[in-house]
Protein backbone atom coordinates (compact mmCIF):
# COMPACT_ATOMS: atom_id res chain seq x y z
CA UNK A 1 0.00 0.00 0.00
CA UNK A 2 1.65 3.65 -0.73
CA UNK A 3 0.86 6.35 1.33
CA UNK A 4 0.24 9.49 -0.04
CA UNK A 5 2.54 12.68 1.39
CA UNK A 6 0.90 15.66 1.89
CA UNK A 7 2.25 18.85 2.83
CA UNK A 8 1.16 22.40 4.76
CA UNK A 9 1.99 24.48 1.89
CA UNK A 10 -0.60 26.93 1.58
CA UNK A 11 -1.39 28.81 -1.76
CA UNK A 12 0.15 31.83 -2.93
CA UNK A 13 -1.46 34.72 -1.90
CA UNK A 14 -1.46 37.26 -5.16
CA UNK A 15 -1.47 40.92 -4.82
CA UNK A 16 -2.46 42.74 -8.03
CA UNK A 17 -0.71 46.04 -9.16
CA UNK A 18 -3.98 47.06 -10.15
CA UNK A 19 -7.53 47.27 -8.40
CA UNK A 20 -9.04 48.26 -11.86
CA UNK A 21 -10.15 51.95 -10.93
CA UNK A 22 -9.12 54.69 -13.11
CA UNK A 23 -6.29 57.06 -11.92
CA UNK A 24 -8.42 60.00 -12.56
CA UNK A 25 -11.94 61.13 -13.50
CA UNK A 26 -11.51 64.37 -15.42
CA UNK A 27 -7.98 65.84 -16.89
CA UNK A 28 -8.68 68.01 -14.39
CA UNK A 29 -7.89 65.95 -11.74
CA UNK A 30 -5.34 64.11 -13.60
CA UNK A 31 -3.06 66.84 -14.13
CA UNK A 32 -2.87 67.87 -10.30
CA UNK A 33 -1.76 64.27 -9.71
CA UNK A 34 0.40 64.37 -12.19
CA UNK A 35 2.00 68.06 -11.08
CA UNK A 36 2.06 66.60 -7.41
CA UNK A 37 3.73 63.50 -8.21
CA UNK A 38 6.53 64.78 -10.49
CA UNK A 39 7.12 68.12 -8.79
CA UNK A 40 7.36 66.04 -5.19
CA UNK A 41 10.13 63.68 -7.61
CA UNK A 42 12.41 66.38 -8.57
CA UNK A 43 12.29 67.66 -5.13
CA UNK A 44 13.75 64.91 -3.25
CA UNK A 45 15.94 63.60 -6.82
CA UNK A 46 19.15 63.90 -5.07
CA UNK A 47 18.10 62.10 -1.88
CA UNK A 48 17.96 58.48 -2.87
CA UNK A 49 16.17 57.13 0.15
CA UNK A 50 12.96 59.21 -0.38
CA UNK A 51 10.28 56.87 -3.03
CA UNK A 52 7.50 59.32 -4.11
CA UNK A 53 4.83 57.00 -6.25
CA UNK A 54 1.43 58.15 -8.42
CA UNK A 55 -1.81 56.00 -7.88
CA UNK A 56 0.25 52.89 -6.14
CA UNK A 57 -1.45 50.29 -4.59
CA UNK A 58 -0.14 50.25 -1.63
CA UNK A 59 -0.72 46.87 0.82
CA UNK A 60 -0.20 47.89 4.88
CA UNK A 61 -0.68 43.82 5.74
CA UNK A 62 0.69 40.79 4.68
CA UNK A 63 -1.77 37.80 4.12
CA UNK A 64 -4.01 40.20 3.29
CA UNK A 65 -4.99 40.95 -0.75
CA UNK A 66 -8.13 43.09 0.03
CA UNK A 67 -7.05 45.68 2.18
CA UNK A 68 -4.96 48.19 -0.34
CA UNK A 69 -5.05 51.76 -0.85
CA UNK A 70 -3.95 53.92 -4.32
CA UNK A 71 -3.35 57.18 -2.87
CA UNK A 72 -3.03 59.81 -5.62
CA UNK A 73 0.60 60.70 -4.18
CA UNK A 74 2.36 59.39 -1.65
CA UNK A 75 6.25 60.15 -0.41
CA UNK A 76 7.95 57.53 1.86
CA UNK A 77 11.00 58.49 3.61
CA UNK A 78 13.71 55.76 4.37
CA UNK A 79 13.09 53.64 1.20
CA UNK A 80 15.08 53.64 -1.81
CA UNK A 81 14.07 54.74 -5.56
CA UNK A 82 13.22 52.57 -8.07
CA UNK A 83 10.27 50.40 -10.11
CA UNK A 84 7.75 49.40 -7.97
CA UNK A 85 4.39 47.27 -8.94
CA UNK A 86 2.69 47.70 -5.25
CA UNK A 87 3.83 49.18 -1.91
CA UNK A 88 4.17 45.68 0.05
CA UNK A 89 4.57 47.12 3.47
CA UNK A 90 6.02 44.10 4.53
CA UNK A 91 8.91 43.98 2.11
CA UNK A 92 9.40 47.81 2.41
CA UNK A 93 10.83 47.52 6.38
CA UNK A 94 7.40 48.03 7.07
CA UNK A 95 7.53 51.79 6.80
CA UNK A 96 4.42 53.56 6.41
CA UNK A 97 4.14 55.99 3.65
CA UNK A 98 4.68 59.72 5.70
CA UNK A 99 2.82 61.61 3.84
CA UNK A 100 -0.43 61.47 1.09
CA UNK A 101 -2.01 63.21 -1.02
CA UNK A 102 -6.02 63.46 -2.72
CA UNK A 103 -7.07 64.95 -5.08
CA UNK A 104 -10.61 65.31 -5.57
CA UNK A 105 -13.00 64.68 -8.75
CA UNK A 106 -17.19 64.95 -8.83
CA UNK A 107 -16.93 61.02 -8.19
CA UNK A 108 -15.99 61.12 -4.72
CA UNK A 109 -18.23 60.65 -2.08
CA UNK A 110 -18.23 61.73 1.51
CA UNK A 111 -18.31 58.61 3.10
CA UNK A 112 -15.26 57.57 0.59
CA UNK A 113 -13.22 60.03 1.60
CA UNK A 114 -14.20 59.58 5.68
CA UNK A 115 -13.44 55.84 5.18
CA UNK A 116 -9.99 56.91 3.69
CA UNK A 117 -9.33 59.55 6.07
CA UNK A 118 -9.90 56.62 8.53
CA UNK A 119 -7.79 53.89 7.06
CA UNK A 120 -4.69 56.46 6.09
CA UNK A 121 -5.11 57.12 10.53
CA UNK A 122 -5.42 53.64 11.40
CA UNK A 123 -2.07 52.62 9.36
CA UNK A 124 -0.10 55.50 10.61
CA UNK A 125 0.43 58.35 7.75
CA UNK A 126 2.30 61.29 9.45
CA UNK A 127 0.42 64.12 6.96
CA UNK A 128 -2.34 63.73 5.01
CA UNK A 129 -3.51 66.47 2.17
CA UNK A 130 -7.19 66.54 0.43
CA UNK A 131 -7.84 69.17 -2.93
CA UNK A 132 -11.06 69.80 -4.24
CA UNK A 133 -9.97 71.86 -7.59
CA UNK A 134 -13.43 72.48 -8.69
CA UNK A 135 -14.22 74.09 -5.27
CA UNK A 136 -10.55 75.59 -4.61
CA UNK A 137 -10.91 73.59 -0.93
CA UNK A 138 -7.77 72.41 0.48
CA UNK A 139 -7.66 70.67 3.87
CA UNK A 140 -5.00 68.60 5.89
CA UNK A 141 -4.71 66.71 8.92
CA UNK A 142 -1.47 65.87 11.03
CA UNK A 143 -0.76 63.10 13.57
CA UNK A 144 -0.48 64.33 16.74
CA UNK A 145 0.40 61.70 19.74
CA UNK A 146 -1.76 58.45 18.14
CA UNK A 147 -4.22 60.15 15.38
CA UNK A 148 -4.57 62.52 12.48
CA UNK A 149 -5.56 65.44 13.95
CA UNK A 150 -7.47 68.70 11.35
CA UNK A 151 -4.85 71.56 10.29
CA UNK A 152 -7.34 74.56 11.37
CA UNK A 153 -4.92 76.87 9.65
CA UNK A 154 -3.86 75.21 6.14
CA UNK A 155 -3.18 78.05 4.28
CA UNK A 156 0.29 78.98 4.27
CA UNK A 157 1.24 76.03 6.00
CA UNK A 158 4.50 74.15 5.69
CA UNK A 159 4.65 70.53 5.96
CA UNK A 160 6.85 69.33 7.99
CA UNK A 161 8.29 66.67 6.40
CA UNK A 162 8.45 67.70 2.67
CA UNK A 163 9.39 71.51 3.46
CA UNK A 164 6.75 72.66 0.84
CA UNK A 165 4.42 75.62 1.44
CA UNK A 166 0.80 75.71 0.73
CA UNK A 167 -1.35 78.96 -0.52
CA UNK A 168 -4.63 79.40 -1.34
CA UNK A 169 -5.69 82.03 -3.94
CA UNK A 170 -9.22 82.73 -5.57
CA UNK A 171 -8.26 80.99 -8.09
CA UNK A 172 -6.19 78.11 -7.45
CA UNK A 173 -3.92 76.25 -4.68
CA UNK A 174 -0.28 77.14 -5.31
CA UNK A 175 2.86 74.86 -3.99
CA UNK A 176 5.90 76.37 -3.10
CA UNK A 177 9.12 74.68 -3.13
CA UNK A 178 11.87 75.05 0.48
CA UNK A 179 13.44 77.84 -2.01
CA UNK A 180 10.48 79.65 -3.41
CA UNK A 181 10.08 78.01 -6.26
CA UNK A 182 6.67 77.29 -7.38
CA UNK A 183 5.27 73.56 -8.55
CA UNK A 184 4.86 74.12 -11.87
CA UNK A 185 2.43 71.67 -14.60
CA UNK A 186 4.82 69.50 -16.86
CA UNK A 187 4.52 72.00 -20.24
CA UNK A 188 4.85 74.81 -17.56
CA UNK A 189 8.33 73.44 -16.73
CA UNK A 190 9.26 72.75 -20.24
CA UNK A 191 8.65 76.11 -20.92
CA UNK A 192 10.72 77.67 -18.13
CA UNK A 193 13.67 74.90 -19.17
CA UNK A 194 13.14 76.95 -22.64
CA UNK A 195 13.17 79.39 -21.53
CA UNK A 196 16.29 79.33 -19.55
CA UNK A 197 18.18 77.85 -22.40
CA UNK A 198 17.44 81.26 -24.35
CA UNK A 199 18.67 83.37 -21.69
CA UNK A 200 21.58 81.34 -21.56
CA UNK A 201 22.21 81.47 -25.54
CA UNK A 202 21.56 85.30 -25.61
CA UNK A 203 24.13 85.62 -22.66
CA UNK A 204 26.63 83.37 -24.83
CA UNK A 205 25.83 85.60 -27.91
CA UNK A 206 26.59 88.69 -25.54
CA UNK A 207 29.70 86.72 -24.39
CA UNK A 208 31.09 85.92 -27.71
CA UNK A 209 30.12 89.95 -28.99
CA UNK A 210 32.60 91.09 -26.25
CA UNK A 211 35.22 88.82 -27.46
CA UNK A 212 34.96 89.71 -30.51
CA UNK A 213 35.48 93.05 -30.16
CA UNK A 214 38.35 92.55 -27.57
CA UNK A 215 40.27 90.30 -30.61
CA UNK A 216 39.64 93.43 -33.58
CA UNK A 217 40.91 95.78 -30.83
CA UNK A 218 44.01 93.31 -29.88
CA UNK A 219 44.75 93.18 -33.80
CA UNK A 220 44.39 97.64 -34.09
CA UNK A 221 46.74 97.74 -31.36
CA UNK A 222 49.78 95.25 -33.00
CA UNK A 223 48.91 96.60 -36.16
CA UNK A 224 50.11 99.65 -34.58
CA UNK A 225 52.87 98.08 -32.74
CA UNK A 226 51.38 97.80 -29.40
CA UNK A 227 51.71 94.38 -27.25
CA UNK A 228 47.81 94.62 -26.09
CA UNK A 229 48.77 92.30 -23.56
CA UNK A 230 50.64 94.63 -21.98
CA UNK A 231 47.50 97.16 -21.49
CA UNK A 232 44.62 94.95 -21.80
């Protein structure tokens, strides 16, 4: 008679990269994720243990597929760059991702954004920053001691961990940068790279005009005999 071995292998648990909900709901919305996400990456591009992600699914518990968040922006401190599918807590030293960030379409509901607000406090996000675009409404919330506790004073505030200032106007929220510099859209920085570069050309055309000059003024003065090294 054979006996049949069994084992206590249990199955693979599978975390998708995806939970099939779109990344925006307008371009609206879209772009402010996108001008988060990328401004936040050139911020901290010379500091290689800060990973700022887009939409990520990220998983706070292992064993467990179904609880997973996509925050629209997220910046965790003390984790290295690079390619990412999920946020596995787990395999990530288990640090929680420090700060977050929402941005709002039509779509979501109250109680969507309550049951968010709820899960980013129960899994231990340090700041966590909500924008309406359509209503200019920007709110935030800070741990103090063991919860996320309401900024009462948002405007013009600094968070603490990224440096960045907030400012509401009438028209739109406006990000400023530790040095004053102001988070700009994608074209809007290709334009200012452009427009750097032409400065820079028309201060290389002014360069090369006052060389010129200098060398016909060089070549009067030996034409005449003079060493214009001598009074140059």
């Amino acid at each position: 008679m054979v006996k049949e071995l069994t084992t206590d292998t249990k199955p693979e648990i599978i975390y998708p990269d995806s939970d099939g909900q779109p990344m925006a709901d307008n371009t609206k919305q879209f772009r402010w994720i996108v001008t988060i996400k990328e401004n936040l990456e050139i911020l901290f591009a010379q500091v290689p243990d800060v990973f700022v992600a887009g939409d990520l699914l990220w998983y706070p518990v292992e064993g467990d597929n179904k609880t997973r968040i996509a925050p629209d922006a997220m910046v965790v401190f003390g984790r290295p760059k690079g390619e990412r599918g999920s946020y596995k807590q787990w395999e990530e030293e288990n640090i929680v991702p420090q700060v977050v960030f929402e941005i709002l379409s039509p779509g979501n509901t109250p109680k969507e954004m309550r049951k968010k607000l709820q899960s980013y406090d129960d899994y231990g996000v340090e700041e966590y920053y909500v924008y309406d675009p359509e209503r200019i409404n920007f709110t935030g919330s800070i741990r103090v001691g063991e919860g996320l506790k309401t900024i009462e004073e948002v405007d013009g505030w600094v968070s603490p961990r990224l440096g960045i200032r907030f400012q509401l106007t009438p028209e739109t929220l406006e990000i400023y940068r530790p040095d004053g510099r102001k988070f700009l859209t994608p074209v809007e920085l290709d334009q200012a790279r452009e427009q750097a570069e032409q400065r820079a050309d028309r201060e290389q055309q002014r360069a090369d005009r006052e060389q010129q000059r200098a060398d016909r003024l060089a070549d009067l003065l030996r034409e005449r005999g003079i060493d214009p090294d001598r009074i140059l």
